[in-house]
C-alpha atoms as a PDB file:
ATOM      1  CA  UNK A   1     -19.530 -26.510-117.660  1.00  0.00           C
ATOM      2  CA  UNK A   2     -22.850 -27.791-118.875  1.00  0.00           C
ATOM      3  CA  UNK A   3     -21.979 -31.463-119.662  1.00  0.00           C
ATOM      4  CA  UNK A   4     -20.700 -31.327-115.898  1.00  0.00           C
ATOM      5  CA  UNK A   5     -24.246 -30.337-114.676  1.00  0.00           C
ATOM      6  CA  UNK A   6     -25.922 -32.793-116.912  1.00  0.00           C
ATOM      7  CA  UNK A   7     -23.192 -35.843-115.658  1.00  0.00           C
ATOM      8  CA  UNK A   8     -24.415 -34.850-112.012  1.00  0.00           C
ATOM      9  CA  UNK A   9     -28.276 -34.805-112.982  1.00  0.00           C
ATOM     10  CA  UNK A  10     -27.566 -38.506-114.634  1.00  0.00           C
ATOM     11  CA  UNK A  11     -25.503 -39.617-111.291  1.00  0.00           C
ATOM     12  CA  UNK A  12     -27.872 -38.633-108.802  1.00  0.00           C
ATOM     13  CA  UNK A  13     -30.751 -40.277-110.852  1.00  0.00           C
ATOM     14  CA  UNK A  14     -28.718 -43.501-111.345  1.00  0.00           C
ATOM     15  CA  UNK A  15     -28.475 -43.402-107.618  1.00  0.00           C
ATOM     16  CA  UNK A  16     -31.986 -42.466-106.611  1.00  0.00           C
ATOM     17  CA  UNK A  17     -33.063 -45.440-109.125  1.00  0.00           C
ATOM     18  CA  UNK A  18     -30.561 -48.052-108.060  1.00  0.00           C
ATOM     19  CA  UNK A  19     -31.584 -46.952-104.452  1.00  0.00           C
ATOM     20  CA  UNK A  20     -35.471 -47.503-105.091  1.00  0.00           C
ATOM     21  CA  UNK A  21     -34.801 -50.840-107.096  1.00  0.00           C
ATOM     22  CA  UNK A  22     -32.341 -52.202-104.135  1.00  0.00           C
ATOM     23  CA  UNK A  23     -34.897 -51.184-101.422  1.00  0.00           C
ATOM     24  CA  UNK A  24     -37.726 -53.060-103.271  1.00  0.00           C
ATOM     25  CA  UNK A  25     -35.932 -55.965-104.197  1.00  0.00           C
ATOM     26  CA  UNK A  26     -34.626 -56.178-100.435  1.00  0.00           C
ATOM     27  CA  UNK A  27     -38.632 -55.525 -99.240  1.00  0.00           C
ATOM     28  CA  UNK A  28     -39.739 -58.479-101.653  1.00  0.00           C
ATOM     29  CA  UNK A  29     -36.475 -61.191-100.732  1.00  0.00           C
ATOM     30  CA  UNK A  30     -37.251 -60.293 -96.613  1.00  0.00           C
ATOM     31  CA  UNK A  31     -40.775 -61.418 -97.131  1.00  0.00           C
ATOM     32  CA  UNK A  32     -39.390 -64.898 -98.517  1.00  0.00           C
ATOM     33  CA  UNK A  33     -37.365 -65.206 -95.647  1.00  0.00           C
ATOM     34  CA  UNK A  34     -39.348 -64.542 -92.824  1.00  0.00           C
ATOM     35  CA  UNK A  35     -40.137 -67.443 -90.362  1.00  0.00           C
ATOM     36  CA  UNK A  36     -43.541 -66.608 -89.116  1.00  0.00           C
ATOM     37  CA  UNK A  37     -46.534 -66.006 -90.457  1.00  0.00           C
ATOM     38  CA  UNK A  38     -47.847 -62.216 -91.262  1.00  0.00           C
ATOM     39  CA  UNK A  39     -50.083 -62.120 -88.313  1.00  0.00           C
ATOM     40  CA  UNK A  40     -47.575 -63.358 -85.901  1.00  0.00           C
ATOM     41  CA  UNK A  41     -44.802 -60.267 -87.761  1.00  0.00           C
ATOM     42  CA  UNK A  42     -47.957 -57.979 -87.345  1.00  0.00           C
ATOM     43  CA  UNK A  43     -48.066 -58.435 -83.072  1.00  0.00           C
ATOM     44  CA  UNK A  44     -44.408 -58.584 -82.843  1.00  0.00           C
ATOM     45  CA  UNK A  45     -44.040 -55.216 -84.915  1.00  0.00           C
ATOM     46  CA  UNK A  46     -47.037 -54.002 -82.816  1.00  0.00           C
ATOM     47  CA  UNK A  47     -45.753 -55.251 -79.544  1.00  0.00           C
ATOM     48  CA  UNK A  48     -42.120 -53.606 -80.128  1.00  0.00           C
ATOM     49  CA  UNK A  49     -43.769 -50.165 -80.932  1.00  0.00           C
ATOM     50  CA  UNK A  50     -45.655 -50.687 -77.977  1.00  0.00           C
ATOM     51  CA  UNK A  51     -42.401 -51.316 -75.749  1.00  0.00           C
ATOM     52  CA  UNK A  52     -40.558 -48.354 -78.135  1.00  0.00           C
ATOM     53  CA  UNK A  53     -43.437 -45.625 -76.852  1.00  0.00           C
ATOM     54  CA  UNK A  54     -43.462 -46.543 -73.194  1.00  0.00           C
ATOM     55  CA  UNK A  55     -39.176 -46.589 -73.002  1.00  0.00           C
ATOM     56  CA  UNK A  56     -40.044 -43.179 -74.859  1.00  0.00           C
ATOM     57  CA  UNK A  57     -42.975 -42.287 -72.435  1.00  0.00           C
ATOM     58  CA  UNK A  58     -40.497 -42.896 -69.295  1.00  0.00           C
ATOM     59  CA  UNK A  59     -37.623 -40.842 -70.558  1.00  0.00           C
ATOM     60  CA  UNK A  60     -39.502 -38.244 -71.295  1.00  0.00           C
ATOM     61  CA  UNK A  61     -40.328 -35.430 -68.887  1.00  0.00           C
ATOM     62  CA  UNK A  62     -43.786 -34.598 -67.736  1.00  0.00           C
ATOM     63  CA  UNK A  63     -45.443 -31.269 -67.659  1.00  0.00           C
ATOM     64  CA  UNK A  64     -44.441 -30.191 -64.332  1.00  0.00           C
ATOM     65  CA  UNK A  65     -47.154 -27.345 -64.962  1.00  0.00           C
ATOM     66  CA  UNK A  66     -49.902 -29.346 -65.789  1.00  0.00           C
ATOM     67  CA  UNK A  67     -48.640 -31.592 -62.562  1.00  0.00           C
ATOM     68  CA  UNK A  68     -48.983 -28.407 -60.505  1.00  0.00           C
ATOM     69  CA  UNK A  69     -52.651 -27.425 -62.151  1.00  0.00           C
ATOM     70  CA  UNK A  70     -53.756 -31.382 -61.445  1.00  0.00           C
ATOM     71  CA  UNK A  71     -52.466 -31.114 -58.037  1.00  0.00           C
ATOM     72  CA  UNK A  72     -54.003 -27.564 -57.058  1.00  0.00           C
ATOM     73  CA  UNK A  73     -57.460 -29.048 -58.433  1.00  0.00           C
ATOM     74  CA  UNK A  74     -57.458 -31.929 -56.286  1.00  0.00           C
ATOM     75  CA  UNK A  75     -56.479 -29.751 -53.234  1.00  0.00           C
ATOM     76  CA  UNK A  76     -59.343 -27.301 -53.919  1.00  0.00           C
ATOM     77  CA  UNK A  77     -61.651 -29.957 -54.367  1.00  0.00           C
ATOM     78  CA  UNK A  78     -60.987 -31.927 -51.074  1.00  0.00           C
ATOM     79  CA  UNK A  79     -60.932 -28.453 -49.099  1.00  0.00           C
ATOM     80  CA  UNK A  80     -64.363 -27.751 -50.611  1.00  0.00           C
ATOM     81  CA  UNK A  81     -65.712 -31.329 -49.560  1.00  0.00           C
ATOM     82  CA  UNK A  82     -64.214 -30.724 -46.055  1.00  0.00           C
ATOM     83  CA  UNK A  83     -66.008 -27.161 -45.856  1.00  0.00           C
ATOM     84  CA  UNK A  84     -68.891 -28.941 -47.237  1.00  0.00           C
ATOM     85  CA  UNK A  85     -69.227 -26.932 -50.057  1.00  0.00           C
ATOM     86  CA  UNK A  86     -68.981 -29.765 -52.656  1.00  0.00           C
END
C-alpha cells in the first residue's frame, strides 16, 4: 500500500515538472517566433484586453438600483432649480 502512495507522489511530480519545463520551453520558442517587435505585441495585447473588457462591459448588466438612485438625483435636482431652490 505504501509503494502505491509513493508511485503516485513520483507521478504527479513527474507531471507537475514536465508541465513547468514544457510551458517554459514553449514561452522561450514563441518569443523566437514572433513577427513583430515587443512594443508592437505590447499594444496588440493591450488593445485586445481593451476590446475583451468592453464585449465584457456590454454583456454585463448594470445596476438597475444605482440607475434608479442616478435618475431620482437628477429629478430632484432639476425640480429644485425649477422651484428655485438650487
Amino acid at each position: 500500500m505504501k509503494t502505491d502512495q509513493i508511485e503516485n507522489t513520483l507521478d504527479t511530480g513527474m507531471f507537475i515538472a514536465g508541465f513547468l519545463v514544457g510551458l517554459i520551453g514553449g514561452g522561450i520558442a514563441a518569443l523566437f517566433k514572433v513577427p513583430q517587435s515587443g512594443q508592437q505585441t505590447r499594444q496588440q495585447i493591450s488593445a485586445t484586453g481593451d476590446n475583451i473588457i468592453n464585449k465584457i462591459e456590454s454583456v454585463v448588466p448594470s445596476d438597475p438600483i444605482a440607475e434608479g438612485l442616478a435618475e431620482g438625483k437628477a429629478a430632484a435636482r432639476r425640480r429644485q432649480s425649477e422651484l428655485g431652490l438650487g
